[in-house]
Protein backbone atom coordinates (compact mmCIF):
# COMPACT_ATOMS: atom_id res chain seq x y z
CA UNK A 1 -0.01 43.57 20.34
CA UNK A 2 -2.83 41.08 21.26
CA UNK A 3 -3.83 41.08 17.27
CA UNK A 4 -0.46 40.49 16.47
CA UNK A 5 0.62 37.51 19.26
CA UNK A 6 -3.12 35.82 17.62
CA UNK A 7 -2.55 36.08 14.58
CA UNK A 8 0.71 34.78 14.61
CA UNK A 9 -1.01 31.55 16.64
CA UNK A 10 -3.31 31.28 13.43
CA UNK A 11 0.09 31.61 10.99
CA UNK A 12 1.76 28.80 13.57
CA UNK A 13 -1.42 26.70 13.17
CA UNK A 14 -1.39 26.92 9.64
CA UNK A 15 2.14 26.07 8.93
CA UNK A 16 1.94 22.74 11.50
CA UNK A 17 -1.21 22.03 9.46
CA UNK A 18 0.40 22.36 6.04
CA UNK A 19 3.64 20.48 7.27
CA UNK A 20 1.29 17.53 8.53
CA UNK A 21 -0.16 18.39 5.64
CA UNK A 22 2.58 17.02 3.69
CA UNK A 23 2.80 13.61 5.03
CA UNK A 24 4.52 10.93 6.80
CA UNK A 25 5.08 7.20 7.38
CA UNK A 26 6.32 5.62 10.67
CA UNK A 27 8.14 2.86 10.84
CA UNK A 28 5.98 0.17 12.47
CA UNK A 29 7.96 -3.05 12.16
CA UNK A 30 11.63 -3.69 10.34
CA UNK A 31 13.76 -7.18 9.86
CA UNK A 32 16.94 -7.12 8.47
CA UNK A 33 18.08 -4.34 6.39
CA UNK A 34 15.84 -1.57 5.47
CA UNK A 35 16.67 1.62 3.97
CA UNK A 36 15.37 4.89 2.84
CA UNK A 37 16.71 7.50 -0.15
CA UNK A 38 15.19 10.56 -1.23
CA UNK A 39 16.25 10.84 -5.19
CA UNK A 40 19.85 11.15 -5.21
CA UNK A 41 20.76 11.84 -2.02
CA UNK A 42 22.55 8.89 0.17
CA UNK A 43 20.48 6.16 1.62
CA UNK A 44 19.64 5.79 5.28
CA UNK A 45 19.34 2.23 7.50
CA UNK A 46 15.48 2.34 8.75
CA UNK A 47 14.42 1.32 12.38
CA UNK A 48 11.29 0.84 14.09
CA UNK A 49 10.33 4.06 14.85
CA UNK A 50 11.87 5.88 12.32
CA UNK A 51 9.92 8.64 10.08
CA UNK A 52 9.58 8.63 6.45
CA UNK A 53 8.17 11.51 3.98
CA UNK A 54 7.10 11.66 0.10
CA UNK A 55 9.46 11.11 -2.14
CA UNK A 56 11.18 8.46 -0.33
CA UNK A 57 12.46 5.19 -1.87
CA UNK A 58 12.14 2.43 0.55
CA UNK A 59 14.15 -0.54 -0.09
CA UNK A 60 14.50 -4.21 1.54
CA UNK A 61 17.39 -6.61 0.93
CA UNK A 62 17.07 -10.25 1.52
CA UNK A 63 15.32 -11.84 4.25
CA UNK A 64 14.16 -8.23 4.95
CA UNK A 65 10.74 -6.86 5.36
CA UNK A 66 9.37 -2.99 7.22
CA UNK A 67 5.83 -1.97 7.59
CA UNK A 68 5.00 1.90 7.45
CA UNK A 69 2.05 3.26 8.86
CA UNK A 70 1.27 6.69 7.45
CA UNK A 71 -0.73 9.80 9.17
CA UNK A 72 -4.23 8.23 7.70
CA UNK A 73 -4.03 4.88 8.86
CA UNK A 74 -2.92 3.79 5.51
CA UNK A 75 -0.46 0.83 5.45
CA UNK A 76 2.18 -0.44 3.06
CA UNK A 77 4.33 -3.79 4.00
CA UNK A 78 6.99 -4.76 1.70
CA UNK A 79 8.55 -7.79 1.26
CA UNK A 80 12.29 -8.95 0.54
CA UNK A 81 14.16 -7.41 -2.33
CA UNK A 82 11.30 -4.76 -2.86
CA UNK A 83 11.64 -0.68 -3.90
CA UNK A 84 8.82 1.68 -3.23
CA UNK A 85 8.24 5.03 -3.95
CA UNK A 86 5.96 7.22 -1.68
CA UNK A 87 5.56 8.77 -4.80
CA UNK A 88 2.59 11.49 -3.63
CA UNK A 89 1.29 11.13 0.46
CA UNK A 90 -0.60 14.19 1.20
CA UNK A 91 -3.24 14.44 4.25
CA UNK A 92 -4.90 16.87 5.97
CA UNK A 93 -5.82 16.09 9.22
CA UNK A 94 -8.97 17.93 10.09
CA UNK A 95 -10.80 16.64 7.33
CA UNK A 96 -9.23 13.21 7.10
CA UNK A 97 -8.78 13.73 3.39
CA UNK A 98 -5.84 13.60 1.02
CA UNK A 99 -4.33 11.79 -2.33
CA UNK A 100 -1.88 8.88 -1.91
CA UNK A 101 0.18 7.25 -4.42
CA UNK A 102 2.62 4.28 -3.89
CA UNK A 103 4.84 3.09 -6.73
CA UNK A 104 6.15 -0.50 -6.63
CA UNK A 105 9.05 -0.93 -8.34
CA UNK A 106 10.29 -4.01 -7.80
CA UNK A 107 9.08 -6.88 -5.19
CA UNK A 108 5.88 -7.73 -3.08
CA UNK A 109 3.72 -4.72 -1.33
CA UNK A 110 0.94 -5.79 0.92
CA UNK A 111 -1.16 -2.40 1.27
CA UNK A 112 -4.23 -1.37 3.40
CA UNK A 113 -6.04 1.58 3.25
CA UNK A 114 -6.63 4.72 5.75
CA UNK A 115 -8.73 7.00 6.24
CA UNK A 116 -7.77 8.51 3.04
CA UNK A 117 -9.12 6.04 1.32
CA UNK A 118 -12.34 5.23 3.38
CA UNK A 119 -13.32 8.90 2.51
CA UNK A 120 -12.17 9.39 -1.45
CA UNK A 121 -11.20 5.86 -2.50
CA UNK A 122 -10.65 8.03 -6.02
CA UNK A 123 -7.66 9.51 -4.00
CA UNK A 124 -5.66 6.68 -3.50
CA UNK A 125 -3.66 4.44 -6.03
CA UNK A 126 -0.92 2.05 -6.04
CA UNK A 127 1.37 1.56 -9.70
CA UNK A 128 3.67 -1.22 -10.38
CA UNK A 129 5.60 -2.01 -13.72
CA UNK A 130 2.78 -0.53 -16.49
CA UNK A 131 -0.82 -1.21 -14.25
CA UNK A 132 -2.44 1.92 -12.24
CA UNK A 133 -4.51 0.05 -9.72
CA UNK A 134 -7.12 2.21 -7.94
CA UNK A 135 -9.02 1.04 -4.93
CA UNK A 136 -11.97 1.07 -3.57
CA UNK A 137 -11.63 0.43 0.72
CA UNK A 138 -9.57 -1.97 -0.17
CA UNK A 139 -6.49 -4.90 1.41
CA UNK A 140 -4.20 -5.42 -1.83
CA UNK A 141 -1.23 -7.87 -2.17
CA UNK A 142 0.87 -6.75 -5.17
CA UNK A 143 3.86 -8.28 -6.55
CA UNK A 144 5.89 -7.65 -9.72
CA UNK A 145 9.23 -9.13 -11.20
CA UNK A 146 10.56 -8.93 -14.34
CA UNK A 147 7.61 -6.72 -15.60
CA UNK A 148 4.81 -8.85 -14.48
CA UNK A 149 2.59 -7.74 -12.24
CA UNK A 150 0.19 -9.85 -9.77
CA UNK A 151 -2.19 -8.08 -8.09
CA UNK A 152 -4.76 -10.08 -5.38
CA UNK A 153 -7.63 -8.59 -3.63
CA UNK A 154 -8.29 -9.34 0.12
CA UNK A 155 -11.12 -7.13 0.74
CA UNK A 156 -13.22 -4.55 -1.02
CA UNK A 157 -12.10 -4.51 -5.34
CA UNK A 158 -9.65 -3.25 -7.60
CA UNK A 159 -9.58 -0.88 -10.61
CA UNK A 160 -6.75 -2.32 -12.88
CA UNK A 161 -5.86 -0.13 -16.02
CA UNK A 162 -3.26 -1.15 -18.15
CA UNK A 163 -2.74 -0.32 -21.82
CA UNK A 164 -5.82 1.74 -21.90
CA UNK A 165 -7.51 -0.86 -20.16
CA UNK A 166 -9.72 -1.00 -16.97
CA UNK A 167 -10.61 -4.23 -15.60
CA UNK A 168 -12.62 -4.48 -12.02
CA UNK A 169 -11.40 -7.12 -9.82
CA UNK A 170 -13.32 -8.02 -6.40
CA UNK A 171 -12.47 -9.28 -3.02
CA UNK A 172 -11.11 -12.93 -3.39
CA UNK A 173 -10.23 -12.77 -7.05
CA UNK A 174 -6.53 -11.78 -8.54
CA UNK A 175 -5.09 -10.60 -11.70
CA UNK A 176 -1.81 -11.46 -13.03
CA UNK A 177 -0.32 -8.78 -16.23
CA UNK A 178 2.39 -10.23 -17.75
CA UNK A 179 5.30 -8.00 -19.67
CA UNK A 180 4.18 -8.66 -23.08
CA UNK A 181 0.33 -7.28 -22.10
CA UNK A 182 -1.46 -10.31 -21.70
CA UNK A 183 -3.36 -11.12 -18.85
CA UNK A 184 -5.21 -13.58 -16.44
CA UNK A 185 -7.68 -12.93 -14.07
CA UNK A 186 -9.60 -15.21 -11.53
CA UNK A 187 -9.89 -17.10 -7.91
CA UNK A 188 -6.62 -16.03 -5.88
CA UNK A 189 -6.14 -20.25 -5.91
CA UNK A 190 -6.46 -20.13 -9.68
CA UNK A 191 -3.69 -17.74 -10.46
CA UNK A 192 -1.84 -19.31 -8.05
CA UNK A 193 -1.81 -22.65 -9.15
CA UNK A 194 -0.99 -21.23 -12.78
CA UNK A 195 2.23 -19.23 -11.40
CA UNK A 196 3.77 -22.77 -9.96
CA UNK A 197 4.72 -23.42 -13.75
CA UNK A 198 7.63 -20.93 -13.96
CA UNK A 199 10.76 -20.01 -12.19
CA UNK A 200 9.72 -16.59 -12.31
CA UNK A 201 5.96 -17.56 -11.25
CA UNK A 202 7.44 -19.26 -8.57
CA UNK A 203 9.42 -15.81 -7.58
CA UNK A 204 6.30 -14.39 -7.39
CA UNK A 205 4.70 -16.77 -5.34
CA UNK A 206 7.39 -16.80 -2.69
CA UNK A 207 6.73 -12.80 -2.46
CA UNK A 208 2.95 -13.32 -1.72
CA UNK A 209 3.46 -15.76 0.45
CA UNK A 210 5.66 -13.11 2.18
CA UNK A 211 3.21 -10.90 2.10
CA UNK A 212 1.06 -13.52 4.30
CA UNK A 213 3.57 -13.70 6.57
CA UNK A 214 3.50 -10.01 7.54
CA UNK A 215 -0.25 -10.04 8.89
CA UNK A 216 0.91 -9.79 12.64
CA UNK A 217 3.00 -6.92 12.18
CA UNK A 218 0.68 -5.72 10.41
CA UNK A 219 -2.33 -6.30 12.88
CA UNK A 220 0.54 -4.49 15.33
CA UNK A 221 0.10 -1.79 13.22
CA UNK A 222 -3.55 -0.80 13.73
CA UNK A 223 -4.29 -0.53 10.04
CA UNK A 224 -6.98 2.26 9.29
CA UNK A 225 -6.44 4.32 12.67
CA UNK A 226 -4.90 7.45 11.86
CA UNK A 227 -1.49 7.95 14.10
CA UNK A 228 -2.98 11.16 15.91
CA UNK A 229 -6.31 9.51 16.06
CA UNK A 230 -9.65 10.20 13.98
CA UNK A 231 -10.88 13.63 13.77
CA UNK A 232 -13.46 14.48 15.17
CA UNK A 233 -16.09 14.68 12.36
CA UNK A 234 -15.25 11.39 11.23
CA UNK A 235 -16.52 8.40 12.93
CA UNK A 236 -14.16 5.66 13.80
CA UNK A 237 -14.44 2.40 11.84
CA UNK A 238 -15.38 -0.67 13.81
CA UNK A 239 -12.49 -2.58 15.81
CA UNK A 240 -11.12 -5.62 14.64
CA UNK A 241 -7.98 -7.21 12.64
CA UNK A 242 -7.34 -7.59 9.56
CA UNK A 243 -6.98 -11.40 7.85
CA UNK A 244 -4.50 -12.42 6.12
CA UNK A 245 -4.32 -12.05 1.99
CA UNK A 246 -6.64 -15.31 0.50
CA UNK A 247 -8.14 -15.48 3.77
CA UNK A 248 -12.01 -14.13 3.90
CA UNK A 249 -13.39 -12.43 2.81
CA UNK A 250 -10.24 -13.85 0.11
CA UNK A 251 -11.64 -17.50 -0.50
CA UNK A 252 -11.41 -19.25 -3.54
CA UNK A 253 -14.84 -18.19 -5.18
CA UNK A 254 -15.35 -16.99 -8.52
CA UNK A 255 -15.03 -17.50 -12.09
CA UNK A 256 -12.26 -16.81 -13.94
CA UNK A 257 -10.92 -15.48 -17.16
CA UNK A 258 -8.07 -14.83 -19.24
CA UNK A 259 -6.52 -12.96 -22.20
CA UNK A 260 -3.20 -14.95 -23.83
């Protein structure tokens, strides 16, 4: 009996392991109306403190905005009128490793890494219209409309493969991939300025600004600290907050280049 009642503790640790396992997102922070679907099924209204899992579709409407934290630490803020896919969020909590993959599909994402991606960076990626952007312990603010994608870089650097093509892009320094593949990298103020000159540059523009407006709820958050804590062969990153996107390490430094 006493080999049965322990290992039936190690089954009931293994299945609370593999459920965690699986993955989750809190909700941190949510204005206006937020909602959740999982593929076909009907939509739910999200509130703070509501639970999310992979394969969800969460969805802002105007003057809207939510902020998830998942089990890791990892964040992901979206803006108004934006759909994202927790597309793959799996974690194991022991080990503090796992694979996470967000899909944008329409709107601004402001996203900050976990643990996940403080311990295999090649584990974690973020797609949006045709661009795979990997990371590297990174702060991200991505926005696409209309097929374009903007993409700047707050801290750490980017991978950004598109069309068979991988382009590095470092802290302070953005990207914007327009639909018909042609591109422009450089200072975050550079691609900035050059977005002002179109309505739909100026849609985008309004979305990372957005973004910059979410850094509070954000900081709220606790970006990086796993929700049950760090385990306990991992050591915990130093305290702080987290600056807003453009701010440093984000500054205006760098050269610049461009494919038209």
């Amino acid at each position: 009996m006493k080999k049965i009642s322990v290992f039936l503790a190690f089954l009931a640790l293994f299945f609370a392991d593999w459920a965690l396992a699986q993955g989750t997102a809190v909700v941190t922070s949510a204005t206006g109306s937020v909602q959740a679907q999982v593929g076909a099924g009907p939509s739910r209204v999200l509130r703070q403190g509501d639970e999310v899992a992979q394969g969800s579709m969460i969805s802002t409407g105007p003057a809207s905005s939510v902020v998830l934290k998942f089990d890791d630490g990892q964040i992901a803020a979206l803006t108004a009128n934006s759909k994202m896919v927790i597309t793959t969020y799996q974690y194991a909590p022991a080990s503090g490793t796992g694979s996470v993959l967000l899909s944008l599909l329409d709107g601004g994402m402001r996203a900050i890494t976990g643990l996940i991606g403080k311990k295999t960076p090649d584990r974690v990626a973020y797609r949006a219209a045709t661009a795979t952007i990997g990371i590297r312990g990174t702060d991200v603010t991505i926005v696409t409309a209309s097929g374009d994608v903007v993409v700047e870089v707050g801290d750490g650097e980017i991978s950004f493969t598109f069309g068979g093509e991988t382009i590095v892009i470092p802290a302070g320094q953005a990207i914007h991939l327009r639909a018909n593949g042609t591109f422009s990298r450089g200072a975050i103020a550079q691609i900035r300025a050059a977005l002002q000159g179109s309505a739909l540059g100026q849609q985008i523009l309004a979305a990372l600004n957005t973004a910059g407006g979410l850094t509070a709820a954000i900081n709220a958050a606790s970006p990086g600290t796993p929700r049950g804590g760090p385990p306990t062969d991992v050591p915990p990153g130093p305290p702080g907050t987290t600056p807003g996107p453009g701010g440093p390490p984000g500054g205006g430094a760098g050269g610049g280049a461009s494919k038209s």
